[in-house]
PDB file of N, CA and C in Angstrom:
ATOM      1  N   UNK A   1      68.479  86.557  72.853  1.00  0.00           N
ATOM      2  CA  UNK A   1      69.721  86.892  73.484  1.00  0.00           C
ATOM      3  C   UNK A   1      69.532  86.833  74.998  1.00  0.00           C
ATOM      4  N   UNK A   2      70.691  86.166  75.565  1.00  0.00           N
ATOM      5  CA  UNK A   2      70.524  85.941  76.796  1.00  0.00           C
ATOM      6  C   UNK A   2      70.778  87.281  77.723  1.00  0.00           C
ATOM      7  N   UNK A   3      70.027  87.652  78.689  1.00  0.00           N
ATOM      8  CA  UNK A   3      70.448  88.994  79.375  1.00  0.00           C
ATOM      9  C   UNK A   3      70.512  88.514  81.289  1.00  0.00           C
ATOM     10  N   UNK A   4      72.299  89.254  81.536  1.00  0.00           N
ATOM     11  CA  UNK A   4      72.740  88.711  82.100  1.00  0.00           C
ATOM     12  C   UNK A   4      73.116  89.708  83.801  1.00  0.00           C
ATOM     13  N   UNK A   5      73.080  89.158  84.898  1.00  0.00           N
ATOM     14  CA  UNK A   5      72.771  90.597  85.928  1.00  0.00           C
ATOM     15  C   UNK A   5      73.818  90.278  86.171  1.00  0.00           C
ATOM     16  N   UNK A   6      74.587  91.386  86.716  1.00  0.00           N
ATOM     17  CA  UNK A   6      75.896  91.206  87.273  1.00  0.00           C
ATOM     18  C   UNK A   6      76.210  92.264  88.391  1.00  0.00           C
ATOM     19  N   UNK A   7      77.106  92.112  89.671  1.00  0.00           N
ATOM     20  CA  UNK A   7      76.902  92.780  90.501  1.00  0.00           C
ATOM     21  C   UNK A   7      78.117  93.779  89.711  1.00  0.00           C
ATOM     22  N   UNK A   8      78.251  95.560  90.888  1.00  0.00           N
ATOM     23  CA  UNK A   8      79.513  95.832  90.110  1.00  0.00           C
ATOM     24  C   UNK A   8      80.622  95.281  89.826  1.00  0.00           C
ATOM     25  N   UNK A   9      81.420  94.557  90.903  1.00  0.00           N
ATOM     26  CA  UNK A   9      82.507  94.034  90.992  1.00  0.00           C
ATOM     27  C   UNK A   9      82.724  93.399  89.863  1.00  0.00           C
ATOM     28  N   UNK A  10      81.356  92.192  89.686  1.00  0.00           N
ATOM     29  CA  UNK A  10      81.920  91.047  88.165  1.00  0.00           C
ATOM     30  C   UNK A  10      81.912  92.002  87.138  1.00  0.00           C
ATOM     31  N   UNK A  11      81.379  93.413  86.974  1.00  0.00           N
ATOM     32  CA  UNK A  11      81.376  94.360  85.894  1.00  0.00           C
ATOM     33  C   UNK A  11      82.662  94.696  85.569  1.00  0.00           C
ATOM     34  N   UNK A  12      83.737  95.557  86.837  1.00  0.00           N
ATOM     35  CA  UNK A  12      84.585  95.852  86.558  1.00  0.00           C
ATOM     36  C   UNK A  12      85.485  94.755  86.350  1.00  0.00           C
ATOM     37  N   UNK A  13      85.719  93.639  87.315  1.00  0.00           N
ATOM     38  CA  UNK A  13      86.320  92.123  86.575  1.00  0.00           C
ATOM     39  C   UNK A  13      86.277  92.314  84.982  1.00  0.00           C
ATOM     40  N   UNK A  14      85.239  91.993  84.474  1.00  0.00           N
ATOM     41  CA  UNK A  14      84.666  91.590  83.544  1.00  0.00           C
ATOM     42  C   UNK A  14      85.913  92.596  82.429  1.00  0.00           C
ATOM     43  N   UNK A  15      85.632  94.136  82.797  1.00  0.00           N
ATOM     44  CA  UNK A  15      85.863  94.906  81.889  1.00  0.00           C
ATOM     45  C   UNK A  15      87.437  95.132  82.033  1.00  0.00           C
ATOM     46  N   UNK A  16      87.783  95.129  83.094  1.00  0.00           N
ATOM     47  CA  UNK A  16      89.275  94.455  83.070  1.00  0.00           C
ATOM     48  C   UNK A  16      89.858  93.601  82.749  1.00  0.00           C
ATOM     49  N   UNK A  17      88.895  92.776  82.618  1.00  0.00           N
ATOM     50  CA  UNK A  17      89.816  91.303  81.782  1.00  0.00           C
ATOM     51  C   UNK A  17      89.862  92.073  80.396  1.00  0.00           C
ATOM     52  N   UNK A  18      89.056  92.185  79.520  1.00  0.00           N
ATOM     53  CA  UNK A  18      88.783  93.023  78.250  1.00  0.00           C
ATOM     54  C   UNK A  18      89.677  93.343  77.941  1.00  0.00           C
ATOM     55  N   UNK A  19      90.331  94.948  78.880  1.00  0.00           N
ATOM     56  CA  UNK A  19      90.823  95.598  78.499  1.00  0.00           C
ATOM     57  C   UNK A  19      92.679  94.999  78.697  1.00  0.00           C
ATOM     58  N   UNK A  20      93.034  94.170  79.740  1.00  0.00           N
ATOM     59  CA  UNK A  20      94.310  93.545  79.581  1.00  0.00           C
ATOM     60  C   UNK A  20      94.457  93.031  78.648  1.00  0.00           C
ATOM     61  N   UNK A  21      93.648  91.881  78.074  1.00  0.00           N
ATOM     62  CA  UNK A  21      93.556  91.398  77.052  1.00  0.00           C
ATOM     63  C   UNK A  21      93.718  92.302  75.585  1.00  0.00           C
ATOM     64  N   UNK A  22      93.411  93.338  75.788  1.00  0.00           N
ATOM     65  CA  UNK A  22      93.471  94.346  74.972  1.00  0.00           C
ATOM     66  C   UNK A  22      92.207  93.454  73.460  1.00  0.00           C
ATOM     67  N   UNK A  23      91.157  93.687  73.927  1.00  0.00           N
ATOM     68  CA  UNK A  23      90.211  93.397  73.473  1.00  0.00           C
ATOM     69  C   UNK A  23      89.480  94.505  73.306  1.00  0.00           C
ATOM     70  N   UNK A  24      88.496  94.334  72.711  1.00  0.00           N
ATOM     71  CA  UNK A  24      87.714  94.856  71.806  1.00  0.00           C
ATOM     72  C   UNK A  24      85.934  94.930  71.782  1.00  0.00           C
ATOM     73  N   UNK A  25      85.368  95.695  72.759  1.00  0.00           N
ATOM     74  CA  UNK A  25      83.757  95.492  73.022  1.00  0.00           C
ATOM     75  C   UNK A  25      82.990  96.260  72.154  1.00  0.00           C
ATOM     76  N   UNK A  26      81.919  96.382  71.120  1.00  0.00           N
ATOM     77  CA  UNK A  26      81.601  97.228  70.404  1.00  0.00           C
ATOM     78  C   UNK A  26      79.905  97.025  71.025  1.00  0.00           C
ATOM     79  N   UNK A  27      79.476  98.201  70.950  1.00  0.00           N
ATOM     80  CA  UNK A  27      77.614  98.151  71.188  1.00  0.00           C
ATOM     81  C   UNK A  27      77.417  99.774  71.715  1.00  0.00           C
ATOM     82  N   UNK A  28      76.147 100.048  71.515  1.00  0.00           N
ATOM     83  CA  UNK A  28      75.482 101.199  71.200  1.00  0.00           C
ATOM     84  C   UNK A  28      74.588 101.217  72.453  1.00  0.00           C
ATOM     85  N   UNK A  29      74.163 102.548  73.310  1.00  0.00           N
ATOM     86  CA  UNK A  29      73.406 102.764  73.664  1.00  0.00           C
ATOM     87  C   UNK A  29      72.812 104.328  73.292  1.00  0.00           C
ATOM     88  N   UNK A  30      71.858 103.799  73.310  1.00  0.00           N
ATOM     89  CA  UNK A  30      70.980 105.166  72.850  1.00  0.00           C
ATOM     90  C   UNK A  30      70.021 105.981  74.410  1.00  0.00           C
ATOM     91  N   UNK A  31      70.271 107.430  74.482  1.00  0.00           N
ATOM     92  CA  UNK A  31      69.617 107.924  75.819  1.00  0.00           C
ATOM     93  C   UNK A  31      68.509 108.931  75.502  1.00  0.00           C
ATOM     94  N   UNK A  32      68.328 109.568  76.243  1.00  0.00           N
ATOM     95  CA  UNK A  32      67.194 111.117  76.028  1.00  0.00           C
ATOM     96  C   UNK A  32      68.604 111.965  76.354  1.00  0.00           C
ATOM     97  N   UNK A  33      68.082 112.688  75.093  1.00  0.00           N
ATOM     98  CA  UNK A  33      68.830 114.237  75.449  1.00  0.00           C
ATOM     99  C   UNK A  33      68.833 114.430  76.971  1.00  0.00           C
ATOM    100  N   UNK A  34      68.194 114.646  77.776  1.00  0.00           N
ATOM    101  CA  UNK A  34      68.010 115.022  79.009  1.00  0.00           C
ATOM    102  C   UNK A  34      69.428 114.228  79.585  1.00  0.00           C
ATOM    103  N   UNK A  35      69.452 112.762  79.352  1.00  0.00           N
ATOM    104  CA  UNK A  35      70.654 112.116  79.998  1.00  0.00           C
ATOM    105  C   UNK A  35      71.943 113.005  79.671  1.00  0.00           C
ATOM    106  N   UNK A  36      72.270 113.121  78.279  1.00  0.00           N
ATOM    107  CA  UNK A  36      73.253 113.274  77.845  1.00  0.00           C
ATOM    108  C   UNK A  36      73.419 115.124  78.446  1.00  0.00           C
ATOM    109  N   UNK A  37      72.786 115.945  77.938  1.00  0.00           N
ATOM    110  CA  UNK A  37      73.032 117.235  79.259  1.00  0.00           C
ATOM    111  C   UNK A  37      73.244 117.162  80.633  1.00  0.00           C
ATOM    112  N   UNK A  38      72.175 116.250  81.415  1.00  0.00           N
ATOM    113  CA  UNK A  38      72.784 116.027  82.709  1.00  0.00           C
ATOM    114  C   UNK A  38      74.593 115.565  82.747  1.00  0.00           C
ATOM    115  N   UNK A  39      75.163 115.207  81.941  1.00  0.00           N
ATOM    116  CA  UNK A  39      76.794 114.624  81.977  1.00  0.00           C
ATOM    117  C   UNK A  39      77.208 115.644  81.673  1.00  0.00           C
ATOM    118  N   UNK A  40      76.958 116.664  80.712  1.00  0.00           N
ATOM    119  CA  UNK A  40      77.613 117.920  80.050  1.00  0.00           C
ATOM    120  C   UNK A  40      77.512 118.778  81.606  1.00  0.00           C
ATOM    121  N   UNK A  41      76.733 118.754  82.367  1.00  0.00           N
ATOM    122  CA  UNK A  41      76.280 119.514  83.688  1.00  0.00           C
ATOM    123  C   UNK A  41      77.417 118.705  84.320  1.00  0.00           C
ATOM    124  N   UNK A  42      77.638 117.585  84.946  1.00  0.00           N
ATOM    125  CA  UNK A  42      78.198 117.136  85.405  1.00  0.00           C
ATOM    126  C   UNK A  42      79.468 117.258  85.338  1.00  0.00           C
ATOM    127  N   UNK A  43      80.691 117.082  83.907  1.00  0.00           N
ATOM    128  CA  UNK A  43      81.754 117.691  83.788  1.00  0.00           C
ATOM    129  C   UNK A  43      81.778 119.132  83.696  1.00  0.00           C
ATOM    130  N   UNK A  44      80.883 119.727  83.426  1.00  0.00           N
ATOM    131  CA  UNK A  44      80.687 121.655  83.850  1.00  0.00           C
ATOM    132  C   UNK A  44      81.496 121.672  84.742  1.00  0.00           C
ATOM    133  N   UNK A  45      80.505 121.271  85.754  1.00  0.00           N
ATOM    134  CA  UNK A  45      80.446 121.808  87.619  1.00  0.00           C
ATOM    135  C   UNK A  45      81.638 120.665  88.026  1.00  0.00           C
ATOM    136  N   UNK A  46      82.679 120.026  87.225  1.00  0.00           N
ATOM    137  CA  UNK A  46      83.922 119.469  87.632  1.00  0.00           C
ATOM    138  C   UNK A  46      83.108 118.039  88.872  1.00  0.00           C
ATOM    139  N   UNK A  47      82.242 117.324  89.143  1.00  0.00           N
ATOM    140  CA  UNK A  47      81.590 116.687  89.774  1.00  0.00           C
ATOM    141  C   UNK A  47      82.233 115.459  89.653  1.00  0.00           C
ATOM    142  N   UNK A  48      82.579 114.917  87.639  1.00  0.00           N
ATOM    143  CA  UNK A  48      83.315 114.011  87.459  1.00  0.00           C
ATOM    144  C   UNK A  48      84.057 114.409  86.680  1.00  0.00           C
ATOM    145  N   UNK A  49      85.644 113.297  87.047  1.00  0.00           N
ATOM    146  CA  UNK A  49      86.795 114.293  86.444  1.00  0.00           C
ATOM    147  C   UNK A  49      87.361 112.291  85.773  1.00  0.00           C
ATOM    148  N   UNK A  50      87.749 112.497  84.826  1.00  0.00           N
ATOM    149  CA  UNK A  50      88.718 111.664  84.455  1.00  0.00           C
ATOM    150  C   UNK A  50      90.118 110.948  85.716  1.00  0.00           C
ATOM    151  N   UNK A  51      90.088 109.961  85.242  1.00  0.00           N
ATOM    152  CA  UNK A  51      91.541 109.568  86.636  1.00  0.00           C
ATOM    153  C   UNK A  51      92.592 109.492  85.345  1.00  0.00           C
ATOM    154  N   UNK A  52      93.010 110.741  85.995  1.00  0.00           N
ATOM    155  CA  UNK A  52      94.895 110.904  84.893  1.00  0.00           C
ATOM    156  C   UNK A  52      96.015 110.113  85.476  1.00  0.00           C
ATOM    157  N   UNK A  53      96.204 108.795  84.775  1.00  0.00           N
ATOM    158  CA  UNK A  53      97.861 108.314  85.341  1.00  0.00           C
ATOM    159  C   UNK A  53      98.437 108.884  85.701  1.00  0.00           C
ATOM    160  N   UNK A  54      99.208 109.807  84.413  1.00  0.00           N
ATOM    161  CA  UNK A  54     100.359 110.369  83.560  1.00  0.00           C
ATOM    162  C   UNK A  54     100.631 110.970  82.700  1.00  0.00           C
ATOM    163  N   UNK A  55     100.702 112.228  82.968  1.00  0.00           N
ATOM    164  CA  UNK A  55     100.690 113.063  81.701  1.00  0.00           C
ATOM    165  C   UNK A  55     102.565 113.526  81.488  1.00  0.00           C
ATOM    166  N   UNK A  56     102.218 113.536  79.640  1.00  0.00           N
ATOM    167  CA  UNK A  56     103.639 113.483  79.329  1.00  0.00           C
ATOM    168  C   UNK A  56     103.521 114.900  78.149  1.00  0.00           C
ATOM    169  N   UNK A  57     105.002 115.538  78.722  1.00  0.00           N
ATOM    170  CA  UNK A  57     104.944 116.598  77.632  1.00  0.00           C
ATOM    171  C   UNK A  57     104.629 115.626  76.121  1.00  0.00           C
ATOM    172  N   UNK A  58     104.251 116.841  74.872  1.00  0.00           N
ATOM    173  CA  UNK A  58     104.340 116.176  73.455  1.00  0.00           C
ATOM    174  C   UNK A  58     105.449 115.726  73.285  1.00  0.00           C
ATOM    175  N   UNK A  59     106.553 116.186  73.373  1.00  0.00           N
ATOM    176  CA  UNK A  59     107.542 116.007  72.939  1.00  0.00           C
ATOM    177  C   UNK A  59     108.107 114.006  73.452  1.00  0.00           C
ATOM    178  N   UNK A  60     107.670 113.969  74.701  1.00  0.00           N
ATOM    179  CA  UNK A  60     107.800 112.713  74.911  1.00  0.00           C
ATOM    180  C   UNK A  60     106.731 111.598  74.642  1.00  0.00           C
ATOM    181  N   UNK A  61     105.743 112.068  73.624  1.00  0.00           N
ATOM    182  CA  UNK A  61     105.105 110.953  72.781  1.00  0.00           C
ATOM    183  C   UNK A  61     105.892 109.622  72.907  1.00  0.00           C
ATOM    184  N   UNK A  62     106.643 109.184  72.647  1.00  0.00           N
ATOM    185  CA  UNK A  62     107.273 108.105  72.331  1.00  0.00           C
ATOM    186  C   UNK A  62     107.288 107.200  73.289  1.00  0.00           C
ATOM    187  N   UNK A  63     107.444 108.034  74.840  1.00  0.00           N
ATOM    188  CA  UNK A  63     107.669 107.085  75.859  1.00  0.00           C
ATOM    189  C   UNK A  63     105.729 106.898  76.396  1.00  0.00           C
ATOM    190  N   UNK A  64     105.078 108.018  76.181  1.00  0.00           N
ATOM    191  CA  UNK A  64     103.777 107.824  76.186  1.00  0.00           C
ATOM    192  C   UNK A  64     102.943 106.206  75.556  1.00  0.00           C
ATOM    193  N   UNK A  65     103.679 106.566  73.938  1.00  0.00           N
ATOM    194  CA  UNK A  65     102.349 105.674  73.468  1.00  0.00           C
ATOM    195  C   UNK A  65     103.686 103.520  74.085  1.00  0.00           C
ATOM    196  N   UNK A  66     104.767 103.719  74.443  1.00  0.00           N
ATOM    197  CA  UNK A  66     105.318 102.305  75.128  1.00  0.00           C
ATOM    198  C   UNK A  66     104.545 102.513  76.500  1.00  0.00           C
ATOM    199  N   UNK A  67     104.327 103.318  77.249  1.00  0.00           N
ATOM    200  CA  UNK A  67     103.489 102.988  78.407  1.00  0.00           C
ATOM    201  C   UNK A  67     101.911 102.776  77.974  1.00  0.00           C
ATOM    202  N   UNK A  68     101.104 103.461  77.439  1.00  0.00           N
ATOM    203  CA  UNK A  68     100.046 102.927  76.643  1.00  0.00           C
ATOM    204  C   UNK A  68     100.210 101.649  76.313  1.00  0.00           C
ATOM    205  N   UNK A  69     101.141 100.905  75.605  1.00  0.00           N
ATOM    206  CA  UNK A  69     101.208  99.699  75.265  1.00  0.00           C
ATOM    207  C   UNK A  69     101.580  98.576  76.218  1.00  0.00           C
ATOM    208  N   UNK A  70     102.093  99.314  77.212  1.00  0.00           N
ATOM    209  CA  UNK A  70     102.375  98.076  77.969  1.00  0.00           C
ATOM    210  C   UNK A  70     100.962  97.814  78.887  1.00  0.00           C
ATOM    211  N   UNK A  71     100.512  98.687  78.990  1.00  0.00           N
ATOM    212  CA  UNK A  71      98.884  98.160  80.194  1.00  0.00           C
ATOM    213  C   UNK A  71      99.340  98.455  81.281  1.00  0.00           C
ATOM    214  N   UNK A  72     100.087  98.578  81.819  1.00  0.00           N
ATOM    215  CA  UNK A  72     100.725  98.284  83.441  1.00  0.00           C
ATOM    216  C   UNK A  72     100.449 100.050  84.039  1.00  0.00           C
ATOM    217  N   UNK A  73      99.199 100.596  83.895  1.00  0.00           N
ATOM    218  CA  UNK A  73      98.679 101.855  84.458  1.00  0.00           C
ATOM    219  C   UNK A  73      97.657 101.708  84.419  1.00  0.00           C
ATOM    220  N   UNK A  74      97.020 102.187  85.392  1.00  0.00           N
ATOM    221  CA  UNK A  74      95.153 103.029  85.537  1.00  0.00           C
ATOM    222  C   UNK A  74      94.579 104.159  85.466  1.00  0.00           C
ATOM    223  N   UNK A  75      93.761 104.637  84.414  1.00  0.00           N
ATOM    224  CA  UNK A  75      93.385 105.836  84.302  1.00  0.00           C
ATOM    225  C   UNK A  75      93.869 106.110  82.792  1.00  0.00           C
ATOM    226  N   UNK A  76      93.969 107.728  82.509  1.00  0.00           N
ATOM    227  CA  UNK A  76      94.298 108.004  80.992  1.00  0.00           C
ATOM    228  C   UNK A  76      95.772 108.639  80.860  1.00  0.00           C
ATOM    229  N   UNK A  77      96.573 108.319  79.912  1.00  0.00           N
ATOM    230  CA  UNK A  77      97.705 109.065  79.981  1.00  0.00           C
ATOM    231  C   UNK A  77      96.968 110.247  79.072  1.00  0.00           C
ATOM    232  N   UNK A  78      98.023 111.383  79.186  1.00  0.00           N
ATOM    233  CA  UNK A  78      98.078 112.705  78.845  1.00  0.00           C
ATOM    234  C   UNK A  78      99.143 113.156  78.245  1.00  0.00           C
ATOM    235  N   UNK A  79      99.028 113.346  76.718  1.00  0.00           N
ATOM    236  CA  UNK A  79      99.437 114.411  76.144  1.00  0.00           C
ATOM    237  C   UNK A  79      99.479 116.087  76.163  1.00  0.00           C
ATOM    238  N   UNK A  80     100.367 116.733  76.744  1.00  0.00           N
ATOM    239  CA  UNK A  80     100.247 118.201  76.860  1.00  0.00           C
ATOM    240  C   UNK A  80     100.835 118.917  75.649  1.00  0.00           C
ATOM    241  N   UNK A  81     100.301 119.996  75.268  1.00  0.00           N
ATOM    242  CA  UNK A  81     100.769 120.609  73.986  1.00  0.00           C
ATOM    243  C   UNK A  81     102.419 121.214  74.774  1.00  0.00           C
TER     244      UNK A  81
END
């Protein structure tokens, strides 16, 4: 298998094309515990936070999952109870 360097930019390119496309990447990485606590530390202490579009009451599910579908946002929409 060919292994391929890429600077960030062609990364996020890359993973943006993907995701307009509304494609589909599947693969596994495996870490040390140690990695995976350092991230649990990390969202703790609020360090990294998710980028929220748009958050929509429940009740407006409907208009949620047509903006979900259309692509035309960055970040995660939000469902609130």
């Amino acid at each position: 298998m060919q292994q391929l360097e890429l600077s960030q930019d062609q990364l996020l390119n890359l993973m943006l094309e993907h995701y307009l496309k509304d494609l589909v990447l599947i693969g596994c990485t495996f870490q040390d515990q140690k990695v995976f606590e350092n991230l649990i530390g990390y969202i703790e202490r609020n360090e990294i936070k998710p980028l929220v579009s748009k958050t929509y009451p429940l009740k407006d599910i409907i208009n949620a999952q047509k903006d979900f579908v259309s692509k035309k946002y960055v970040g995660k929409l939000v469902l609130l109870p």
